[in-house]
C-alpha atoms as a PDB file:
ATOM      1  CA  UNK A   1     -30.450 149.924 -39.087  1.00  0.00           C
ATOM      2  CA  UNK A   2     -28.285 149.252 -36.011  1.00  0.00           C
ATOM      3  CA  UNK A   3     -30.582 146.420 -35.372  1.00  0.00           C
ATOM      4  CA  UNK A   4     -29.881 145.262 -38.382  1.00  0.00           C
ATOM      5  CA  UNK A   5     -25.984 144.971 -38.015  1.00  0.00           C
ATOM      6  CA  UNK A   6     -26.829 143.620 -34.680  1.00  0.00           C
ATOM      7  CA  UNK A   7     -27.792 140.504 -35.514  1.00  0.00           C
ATOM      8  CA  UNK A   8     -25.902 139.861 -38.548  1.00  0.00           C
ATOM      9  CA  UNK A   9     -23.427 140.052 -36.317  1.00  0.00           C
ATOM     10  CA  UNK A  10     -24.627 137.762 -33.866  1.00  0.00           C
ATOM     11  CA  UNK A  11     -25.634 135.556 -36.614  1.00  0.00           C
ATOM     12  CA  UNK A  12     -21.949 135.405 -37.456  1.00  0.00           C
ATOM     13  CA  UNK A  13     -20.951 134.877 -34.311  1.00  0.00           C
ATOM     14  CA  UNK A  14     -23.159 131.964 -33.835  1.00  0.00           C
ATOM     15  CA  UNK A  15     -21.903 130.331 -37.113  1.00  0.00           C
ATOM     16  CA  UNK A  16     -18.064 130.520 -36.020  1.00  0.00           C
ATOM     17  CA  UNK A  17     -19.159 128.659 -33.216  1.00  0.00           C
ATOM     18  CA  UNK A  18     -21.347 126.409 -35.341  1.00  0.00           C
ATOM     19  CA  UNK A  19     -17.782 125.579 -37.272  1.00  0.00           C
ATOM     20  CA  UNK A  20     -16.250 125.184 -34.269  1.00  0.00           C
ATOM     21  CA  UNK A  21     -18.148 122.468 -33.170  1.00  0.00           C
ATOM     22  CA  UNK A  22     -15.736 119.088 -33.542  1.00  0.00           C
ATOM     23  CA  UNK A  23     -18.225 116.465 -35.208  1.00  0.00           C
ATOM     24  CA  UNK A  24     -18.390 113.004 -34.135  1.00  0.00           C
ATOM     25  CA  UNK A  25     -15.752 110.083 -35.959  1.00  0.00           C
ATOM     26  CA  UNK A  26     -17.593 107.007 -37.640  1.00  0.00           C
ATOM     27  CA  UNK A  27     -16.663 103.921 -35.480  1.00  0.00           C
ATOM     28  CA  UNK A  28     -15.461 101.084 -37.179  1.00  0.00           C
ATOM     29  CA  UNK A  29     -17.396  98.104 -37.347  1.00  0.00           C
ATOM     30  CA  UNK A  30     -15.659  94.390 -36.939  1.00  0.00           C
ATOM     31  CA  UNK A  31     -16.888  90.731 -37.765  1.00  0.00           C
ATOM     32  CA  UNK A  32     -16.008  87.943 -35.413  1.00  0.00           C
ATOM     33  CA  UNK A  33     -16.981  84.394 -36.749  1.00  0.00           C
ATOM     34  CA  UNK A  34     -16.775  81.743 -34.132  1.00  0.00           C
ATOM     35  CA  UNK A  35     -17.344  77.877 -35.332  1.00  0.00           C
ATOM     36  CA  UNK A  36     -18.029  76.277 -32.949  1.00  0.00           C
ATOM     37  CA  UNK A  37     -17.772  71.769 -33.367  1.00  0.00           C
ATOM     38  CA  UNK A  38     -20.536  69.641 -31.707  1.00  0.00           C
ATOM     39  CA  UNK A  39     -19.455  65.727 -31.660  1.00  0.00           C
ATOM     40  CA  UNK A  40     -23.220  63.500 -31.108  1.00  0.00           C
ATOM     41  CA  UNK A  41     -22.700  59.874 -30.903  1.00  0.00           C
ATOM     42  CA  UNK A  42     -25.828  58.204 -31.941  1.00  0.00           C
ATOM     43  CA  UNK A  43     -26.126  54.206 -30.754  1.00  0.00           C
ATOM     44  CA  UNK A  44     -27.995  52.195 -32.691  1.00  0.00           C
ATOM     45  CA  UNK A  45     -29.018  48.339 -31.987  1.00  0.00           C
ATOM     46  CA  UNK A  46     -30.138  46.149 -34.921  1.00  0.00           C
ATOM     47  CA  UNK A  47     -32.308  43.218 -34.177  1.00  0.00           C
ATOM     48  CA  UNK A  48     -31.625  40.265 -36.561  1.00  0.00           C
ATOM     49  CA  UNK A  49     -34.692  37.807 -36.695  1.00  0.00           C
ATOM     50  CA  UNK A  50     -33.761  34.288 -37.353  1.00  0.00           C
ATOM     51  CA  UNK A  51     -36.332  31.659 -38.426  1.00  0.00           C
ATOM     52  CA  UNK A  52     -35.981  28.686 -36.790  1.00  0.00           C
ATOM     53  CA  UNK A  53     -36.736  26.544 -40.168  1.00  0.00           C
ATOM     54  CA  UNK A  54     -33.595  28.264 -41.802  1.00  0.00           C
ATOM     55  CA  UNK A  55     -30.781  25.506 -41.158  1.00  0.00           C
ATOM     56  CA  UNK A  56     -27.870  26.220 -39.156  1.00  0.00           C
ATOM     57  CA  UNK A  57     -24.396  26.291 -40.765  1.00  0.00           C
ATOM     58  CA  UNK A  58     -22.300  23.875 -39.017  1.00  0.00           C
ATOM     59  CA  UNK A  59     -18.643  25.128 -38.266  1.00  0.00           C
ATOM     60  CA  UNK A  60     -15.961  24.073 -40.420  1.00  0.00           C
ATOM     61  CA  UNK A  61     -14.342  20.715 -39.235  1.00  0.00           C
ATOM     62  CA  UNK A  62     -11.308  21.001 -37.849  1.00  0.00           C
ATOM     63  CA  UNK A  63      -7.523  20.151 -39.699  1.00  0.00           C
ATOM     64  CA  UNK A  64      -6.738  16.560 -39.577  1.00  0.00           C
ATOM     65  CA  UNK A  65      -3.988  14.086 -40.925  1.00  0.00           C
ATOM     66  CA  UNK A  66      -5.984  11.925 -43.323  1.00  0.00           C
ATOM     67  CA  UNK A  67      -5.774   8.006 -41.896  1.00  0.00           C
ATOM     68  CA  UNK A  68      -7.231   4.815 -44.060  1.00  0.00           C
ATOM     69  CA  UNK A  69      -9.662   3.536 -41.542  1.00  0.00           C
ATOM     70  CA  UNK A  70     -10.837   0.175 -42.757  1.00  0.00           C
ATOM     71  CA  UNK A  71     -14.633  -0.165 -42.937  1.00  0.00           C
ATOM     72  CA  UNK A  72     -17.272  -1.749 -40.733  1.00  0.00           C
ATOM     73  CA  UNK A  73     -18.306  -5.143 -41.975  1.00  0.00           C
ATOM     74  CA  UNK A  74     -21.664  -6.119 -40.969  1.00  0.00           C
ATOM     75  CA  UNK A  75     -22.736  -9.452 -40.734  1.00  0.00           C
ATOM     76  CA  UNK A  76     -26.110 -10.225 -42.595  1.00  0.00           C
ATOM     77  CA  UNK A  77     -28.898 -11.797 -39.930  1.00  0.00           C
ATOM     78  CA  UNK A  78     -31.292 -13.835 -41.434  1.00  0.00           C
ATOM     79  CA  UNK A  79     -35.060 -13.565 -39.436  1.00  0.00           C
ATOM     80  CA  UNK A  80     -36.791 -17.278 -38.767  1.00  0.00           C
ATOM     81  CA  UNK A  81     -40.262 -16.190 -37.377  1.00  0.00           C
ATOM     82  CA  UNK A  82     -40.982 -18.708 -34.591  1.00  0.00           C
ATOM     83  CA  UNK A  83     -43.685 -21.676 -34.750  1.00  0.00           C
ATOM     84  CA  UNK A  84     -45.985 -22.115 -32.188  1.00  0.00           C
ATOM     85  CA  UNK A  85     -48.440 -25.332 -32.379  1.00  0.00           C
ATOM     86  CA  UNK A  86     -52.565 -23.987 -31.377  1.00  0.00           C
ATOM     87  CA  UNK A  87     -54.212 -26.481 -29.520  1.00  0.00           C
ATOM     88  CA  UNK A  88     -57.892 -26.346 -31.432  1.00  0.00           C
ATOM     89  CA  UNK A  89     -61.087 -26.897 -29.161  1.00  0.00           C
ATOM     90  CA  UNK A  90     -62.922 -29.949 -29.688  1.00  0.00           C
ATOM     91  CA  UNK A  91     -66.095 -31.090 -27.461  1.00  0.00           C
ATOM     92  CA  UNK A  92     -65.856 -33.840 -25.652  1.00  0.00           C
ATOM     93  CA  UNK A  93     -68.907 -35.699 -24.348  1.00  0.00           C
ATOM     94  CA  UNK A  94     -69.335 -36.740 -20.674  1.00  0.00           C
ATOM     95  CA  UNK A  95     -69.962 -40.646 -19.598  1.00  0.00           C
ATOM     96  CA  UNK A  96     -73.288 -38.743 -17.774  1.00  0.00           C
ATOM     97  CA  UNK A  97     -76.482 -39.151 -18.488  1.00  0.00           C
ATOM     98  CA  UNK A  98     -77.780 -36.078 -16.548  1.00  0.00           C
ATOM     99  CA  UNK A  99     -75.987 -33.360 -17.899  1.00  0.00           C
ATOM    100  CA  UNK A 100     -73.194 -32.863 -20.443  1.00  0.00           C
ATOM    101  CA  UNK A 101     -69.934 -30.415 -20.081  1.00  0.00           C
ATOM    102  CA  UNK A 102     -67.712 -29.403 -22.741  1.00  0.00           C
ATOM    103  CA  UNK A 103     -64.461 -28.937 -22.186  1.00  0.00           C
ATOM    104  CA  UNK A 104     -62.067 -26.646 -24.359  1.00  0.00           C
ATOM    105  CA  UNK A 105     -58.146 -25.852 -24.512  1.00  0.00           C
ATOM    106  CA  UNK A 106     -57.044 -22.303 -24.703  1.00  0.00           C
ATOM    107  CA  UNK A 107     -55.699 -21.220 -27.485  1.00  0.00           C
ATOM    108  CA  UNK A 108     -52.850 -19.394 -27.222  1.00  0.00           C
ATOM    109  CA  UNK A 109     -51.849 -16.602 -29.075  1.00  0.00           C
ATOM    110  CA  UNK A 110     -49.247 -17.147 -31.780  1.00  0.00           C
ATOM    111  CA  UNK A 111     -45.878 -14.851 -31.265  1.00  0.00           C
ATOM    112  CA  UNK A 112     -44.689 -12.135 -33.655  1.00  0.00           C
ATOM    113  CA  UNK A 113     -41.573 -13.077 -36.068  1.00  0.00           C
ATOM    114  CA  UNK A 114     -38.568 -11.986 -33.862  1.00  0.00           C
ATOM    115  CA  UNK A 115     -37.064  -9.435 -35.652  1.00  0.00           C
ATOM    116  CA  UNK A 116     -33.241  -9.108 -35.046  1.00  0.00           C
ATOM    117  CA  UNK A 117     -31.316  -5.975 -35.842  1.00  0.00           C
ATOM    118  CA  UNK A 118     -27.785  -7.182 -37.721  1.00  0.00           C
ATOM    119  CA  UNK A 119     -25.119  -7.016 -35.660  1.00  0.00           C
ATOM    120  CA  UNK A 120     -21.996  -4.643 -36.617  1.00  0.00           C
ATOM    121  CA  UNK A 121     -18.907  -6.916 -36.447  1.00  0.00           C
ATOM    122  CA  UNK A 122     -16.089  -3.663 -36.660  1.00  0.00           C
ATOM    123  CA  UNK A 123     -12.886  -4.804 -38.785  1.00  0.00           C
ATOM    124  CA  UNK A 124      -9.756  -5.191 -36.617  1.00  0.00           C
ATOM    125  CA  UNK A 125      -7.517  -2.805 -36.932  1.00  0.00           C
ATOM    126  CA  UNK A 126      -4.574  -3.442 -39.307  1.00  0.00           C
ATOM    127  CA  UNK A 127      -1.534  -4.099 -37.131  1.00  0.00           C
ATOM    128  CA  UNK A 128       1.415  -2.216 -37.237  1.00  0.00           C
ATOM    129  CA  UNK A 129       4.503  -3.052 -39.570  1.00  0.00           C
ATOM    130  CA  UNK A 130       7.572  -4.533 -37.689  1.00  0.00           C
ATOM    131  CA  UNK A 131      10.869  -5.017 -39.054  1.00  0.00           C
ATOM    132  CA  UNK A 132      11.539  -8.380 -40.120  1.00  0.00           C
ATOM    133  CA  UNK A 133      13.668 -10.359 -37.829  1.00  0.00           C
ATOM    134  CA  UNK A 134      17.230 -11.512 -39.572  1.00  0.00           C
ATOM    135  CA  UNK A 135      16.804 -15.153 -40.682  1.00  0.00           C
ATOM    136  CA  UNK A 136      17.748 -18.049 -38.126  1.00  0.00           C
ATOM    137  CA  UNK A 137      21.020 -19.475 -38.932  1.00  0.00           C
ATOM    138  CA  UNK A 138      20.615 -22.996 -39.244  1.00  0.00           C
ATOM    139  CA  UNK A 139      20.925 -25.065 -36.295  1.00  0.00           C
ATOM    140  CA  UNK A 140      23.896 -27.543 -35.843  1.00  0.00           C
ATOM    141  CA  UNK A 141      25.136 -29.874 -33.721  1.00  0.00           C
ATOM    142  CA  UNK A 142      28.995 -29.293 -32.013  1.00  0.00           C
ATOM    143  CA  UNK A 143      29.264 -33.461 -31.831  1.00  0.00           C
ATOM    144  CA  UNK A 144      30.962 -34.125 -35.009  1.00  0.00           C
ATOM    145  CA  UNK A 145      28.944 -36.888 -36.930  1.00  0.00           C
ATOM    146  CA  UNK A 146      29.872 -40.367 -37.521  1.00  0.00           C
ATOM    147  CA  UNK A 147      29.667 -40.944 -41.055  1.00  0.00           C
ATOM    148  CA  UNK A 148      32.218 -42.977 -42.660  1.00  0.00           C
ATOM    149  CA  UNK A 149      33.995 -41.646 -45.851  1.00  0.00           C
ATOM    150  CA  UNK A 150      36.925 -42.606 -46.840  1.00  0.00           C
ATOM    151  CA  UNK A 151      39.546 -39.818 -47.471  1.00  0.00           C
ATOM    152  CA  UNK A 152      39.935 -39.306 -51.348  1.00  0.00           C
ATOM    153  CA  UNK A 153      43.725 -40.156 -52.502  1.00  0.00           C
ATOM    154  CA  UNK A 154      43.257 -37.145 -55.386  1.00  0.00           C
ATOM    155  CA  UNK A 155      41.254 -33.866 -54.186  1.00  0.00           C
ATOM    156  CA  UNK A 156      41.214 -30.765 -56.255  1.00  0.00           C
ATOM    157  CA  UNK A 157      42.243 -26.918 -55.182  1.00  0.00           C
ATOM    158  CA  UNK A 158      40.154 -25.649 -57.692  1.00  0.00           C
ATOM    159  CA  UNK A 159      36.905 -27.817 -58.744  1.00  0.00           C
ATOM    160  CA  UNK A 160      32.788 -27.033 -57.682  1.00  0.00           C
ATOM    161  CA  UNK A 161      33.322 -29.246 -54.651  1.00  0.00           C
ATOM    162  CA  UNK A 162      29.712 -30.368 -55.196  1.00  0.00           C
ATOM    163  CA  UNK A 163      29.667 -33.823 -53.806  1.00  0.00           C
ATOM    164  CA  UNK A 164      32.117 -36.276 -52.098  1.00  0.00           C
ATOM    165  CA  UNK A 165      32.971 -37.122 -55.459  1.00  0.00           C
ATOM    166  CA  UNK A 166      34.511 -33.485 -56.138  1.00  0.00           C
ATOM    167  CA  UNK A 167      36.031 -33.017 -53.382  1.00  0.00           C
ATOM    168  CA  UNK A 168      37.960 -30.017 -52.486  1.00  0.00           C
ATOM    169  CA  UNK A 169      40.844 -29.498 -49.828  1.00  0.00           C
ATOM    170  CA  UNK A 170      42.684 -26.189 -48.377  1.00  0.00           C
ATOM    171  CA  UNK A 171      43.593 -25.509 -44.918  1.00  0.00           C
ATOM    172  CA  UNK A 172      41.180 -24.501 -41.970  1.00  0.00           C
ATOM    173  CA  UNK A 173      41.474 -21.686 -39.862  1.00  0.00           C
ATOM    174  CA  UNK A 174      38.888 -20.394 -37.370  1.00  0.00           C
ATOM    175  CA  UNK A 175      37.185 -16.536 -37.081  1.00  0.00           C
ATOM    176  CA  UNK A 176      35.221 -15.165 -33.829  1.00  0.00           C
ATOM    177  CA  UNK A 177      31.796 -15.216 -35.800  1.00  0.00           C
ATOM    178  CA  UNK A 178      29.280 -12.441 -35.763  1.00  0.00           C
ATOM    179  CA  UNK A 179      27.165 -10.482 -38.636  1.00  0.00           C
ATOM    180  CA  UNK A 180      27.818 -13.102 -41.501  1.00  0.00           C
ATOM    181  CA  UNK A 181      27.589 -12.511 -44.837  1.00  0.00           C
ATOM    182  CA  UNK A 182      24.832 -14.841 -45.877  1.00  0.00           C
ATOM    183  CA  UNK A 183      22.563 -12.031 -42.746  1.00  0.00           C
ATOM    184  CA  UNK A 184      22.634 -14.047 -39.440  1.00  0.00           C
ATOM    185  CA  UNK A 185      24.633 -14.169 -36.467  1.00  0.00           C
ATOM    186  CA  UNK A 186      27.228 -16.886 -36.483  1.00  0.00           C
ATOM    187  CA  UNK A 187      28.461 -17.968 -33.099  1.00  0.00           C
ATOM    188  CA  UNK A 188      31.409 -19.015 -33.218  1.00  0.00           C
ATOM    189  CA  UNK A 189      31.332 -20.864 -29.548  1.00  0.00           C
ATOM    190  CA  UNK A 190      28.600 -23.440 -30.424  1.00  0.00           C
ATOM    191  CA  UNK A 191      27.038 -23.308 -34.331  1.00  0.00           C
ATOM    192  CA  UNK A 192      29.086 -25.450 -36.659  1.00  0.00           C
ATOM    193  CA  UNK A 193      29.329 -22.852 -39.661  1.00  0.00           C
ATOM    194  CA  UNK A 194      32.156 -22.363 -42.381  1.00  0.00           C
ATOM    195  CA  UNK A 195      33.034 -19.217 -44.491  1.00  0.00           C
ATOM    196  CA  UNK A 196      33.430 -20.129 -48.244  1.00  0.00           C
ATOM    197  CA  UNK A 197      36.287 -18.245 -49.977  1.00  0.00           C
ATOM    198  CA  UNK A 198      34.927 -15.034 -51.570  1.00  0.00           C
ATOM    199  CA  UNK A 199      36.319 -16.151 -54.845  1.00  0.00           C
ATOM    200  CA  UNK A 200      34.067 -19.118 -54.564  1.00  0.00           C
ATOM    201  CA  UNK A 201      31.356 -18.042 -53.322  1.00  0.00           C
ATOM    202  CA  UNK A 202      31.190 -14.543 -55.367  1.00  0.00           C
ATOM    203  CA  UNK A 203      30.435 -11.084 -54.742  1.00  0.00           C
ATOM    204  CA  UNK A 204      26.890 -11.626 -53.353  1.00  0.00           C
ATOM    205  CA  UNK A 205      26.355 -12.164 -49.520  1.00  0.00           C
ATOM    206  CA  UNK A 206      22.427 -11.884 -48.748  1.00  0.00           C
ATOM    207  CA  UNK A 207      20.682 -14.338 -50.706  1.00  0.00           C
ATOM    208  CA  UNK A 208      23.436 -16.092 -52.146  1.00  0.00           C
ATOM    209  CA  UNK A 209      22.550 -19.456 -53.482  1.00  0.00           C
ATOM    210  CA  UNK A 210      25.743 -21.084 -50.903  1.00  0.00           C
ATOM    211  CA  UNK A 211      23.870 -19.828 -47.783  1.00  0.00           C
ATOM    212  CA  UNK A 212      22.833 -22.551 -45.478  1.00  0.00           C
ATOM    213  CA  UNK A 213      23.782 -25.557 -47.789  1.00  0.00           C
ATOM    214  CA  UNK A 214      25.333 -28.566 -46.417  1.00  0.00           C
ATOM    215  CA  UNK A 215      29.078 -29.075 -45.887  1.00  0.00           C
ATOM    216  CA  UNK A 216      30.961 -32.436 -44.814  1.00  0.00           C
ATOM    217  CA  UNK A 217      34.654 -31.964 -43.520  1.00  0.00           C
ATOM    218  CA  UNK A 218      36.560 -34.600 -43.840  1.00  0.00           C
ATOM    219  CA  UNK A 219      40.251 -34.997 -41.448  1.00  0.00           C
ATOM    220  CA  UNK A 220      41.989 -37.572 -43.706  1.00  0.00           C
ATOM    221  CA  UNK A 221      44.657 -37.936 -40.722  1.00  0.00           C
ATOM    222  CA  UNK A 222      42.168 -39.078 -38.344  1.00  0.00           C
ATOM    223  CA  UNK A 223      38.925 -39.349 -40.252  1.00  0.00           C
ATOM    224  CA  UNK A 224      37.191 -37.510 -38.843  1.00  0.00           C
ATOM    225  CA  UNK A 225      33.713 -36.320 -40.615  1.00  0.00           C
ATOM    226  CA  UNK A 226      31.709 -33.272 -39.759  1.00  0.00           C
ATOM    227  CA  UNK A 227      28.484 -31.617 -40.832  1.00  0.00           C
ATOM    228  CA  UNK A 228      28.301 -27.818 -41.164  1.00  0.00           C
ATOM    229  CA  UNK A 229      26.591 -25.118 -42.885  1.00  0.00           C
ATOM    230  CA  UNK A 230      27.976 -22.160 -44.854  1.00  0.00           C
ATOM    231  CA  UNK A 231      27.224 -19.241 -42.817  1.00  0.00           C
ATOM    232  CA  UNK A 232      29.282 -16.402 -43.822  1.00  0.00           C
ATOM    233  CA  UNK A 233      32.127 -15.000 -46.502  1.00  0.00           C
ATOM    234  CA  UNK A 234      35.474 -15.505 -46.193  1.00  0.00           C
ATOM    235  CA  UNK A 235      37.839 -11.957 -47.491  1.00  0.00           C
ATOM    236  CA  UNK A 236      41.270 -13.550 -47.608  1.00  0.00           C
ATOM    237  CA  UNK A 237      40.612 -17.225 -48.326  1.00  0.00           C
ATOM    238  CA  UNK A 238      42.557 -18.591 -50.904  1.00  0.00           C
ATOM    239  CA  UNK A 239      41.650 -21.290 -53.623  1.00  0.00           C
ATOM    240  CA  UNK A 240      40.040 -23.860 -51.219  1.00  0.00           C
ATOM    241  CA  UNK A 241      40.774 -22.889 -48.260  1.00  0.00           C
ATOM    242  CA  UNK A 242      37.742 -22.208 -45.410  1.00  0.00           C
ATOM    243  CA  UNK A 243      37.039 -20.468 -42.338  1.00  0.00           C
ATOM    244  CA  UNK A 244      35.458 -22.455 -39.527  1.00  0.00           C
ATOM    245  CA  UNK A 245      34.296 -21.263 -35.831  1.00  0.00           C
ATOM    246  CA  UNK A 246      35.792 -22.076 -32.822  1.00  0.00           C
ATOM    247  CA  UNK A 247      33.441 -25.300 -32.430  1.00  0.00           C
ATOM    248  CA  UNK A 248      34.017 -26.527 -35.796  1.00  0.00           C
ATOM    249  CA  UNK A 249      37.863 -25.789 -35.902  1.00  0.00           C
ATOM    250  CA  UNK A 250      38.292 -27.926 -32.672  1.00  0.00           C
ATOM    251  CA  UNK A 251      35.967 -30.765 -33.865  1.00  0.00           C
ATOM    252  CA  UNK A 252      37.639 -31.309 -37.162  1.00  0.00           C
ATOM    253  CA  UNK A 253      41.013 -31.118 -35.612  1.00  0.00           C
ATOM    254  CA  UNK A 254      40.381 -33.218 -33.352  1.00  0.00           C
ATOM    255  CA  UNK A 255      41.687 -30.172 -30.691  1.00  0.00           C
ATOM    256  CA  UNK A 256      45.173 -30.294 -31.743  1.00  0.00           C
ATOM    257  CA  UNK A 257      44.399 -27.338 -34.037  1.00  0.00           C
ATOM    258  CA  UNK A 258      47.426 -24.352 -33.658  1.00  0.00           C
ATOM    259  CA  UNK A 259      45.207 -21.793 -35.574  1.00  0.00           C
ATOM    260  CA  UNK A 260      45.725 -23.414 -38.802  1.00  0.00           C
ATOM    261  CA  UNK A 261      45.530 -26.842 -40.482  1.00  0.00           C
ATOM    262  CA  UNK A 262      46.116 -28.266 -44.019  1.00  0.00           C
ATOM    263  CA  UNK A 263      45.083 -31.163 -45.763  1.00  0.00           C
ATOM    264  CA  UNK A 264      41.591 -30.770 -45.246  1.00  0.00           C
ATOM    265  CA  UNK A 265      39.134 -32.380 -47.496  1.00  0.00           C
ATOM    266  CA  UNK A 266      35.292 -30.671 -48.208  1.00  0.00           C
ATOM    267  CA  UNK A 267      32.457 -30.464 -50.339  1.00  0.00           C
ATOM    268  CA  UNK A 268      28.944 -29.402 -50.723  1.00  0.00           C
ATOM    269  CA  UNK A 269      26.148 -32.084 -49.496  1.00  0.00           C
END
């Protein structure tokens, strides 16, 4: 029986020291995801196979200013095929009795047709435009002419002065030439020119039907006669009167001209 408490009791003991015991803690468990990137270049070469029948595009002309060019003109060659005379082979017989020979020309061979290849005759070029030139004033003399008129007793202020028998007469006075009216140059030093009063003449200067006509001047003092041509306009000419250049003014005054004369007689040839 005592052996019986005995080891309940040490079975006791041993289980207080069973509880005793301090049991193990669950660890806990964590997940670490790494990604990790991988760049790979790949290369790759394409071959392109071209066939050499397959036409080539030609590149695209370059930007140009569009120009008339005038086209070639060719000049149309006629072919003459050339004549050559043959010499034909006839037998001749020799003087001797012995033997005979034969004699023969060589014929020669005819020539081929020349053939010439027409010849390109390129159109000249189209030269370029140039300003017209002003026209040439008419050319006069600075000797006064000799022609003898007689000085009309009546002369009008105010008529067509066409012809010696419509005379007109105003005074003279003289201008330094230049740019006329009618489009030339006047000069005043040498060309025998008059300007017609502009209500006269009108209010057209190029072209105007008065340009380069004819004019006698008539000085009924001395009588002297001179030939001119109406070269320009005159602004502040009144009735009859005319402007003359220097040549003129001193020829139909005879040089005793002070700027200004009267009394002297003109009309239209």
């Amino acid at each position: 029986m005592a052996g019986l408490k005995q080891i309940v009791l040490a079975a006791s003991l041993l289980t207080s020291l069973v509880a005793a015991v301090p049991m193990p803690d669950k660890r806990a468990i964590y997940t670490n995801t790494v990604t990790e990137i991988a760049w790979v270049t790949v290369e790759e070469t394409t071959t392109i196979w071209v066939d050499p029948s397959d036409p080539t595009p030609a590149p695209a002309p370059p930007a140009s200013t569009t120009s008339s060019v005038p086209a070639a003109v060719f000049a149309a060659a006629t072919n003459t095929p050339s004549t050559l005379a043959t010499a034909a082979v006839v037998p001749v017989e020799a003087p001797s009795s012995s033997s005979s020979s034969w004699s023969s020309a060589a014929a020669a061979p005819a020539a081929s047709p020349a053939t010439s290849a027409p010849a390109e005759v390129p159109a000249p070029a189209p030269a370029p435009a140039t300003p017209s030139p002003p026209p040439a004033a008419p050319t006069s003399s600075a000797a006064p002419s000799t022609i003898n008129v007689q000085p009309k007793d009546t002369v009008g202020t105010d008529g067509t002065c066409e012809g010696s028998g419509d005379a007109c007469q105003g005074d003279v006075t003289h201008w330094d030439g230049g740019l006329g009216a009618c489009g030339w140059n006047v000069d005043t030093s040498t060309d025998l020119q008059i300007a017609l009063p502009f209500a006269f003449m009108g209010t057209q200067s190029n072209g105007n039907p008065y340009c380069g006509r004819s004019v006698t001047l008539l000085n009924p003092t001395s009588g002297t006669t001179v030939q001119a041509t109406v070269g320009d306009k005159c602004m502040g000419c009144v009735d009859r009167a005319i402007d003359c250049t220097d040549a003129l003014f001193t020829a139909i005054t005879d040089g005793q001209g002070d700027g200004r004369m009267s009394g002297i007689q003109w009309w239209l040839n």
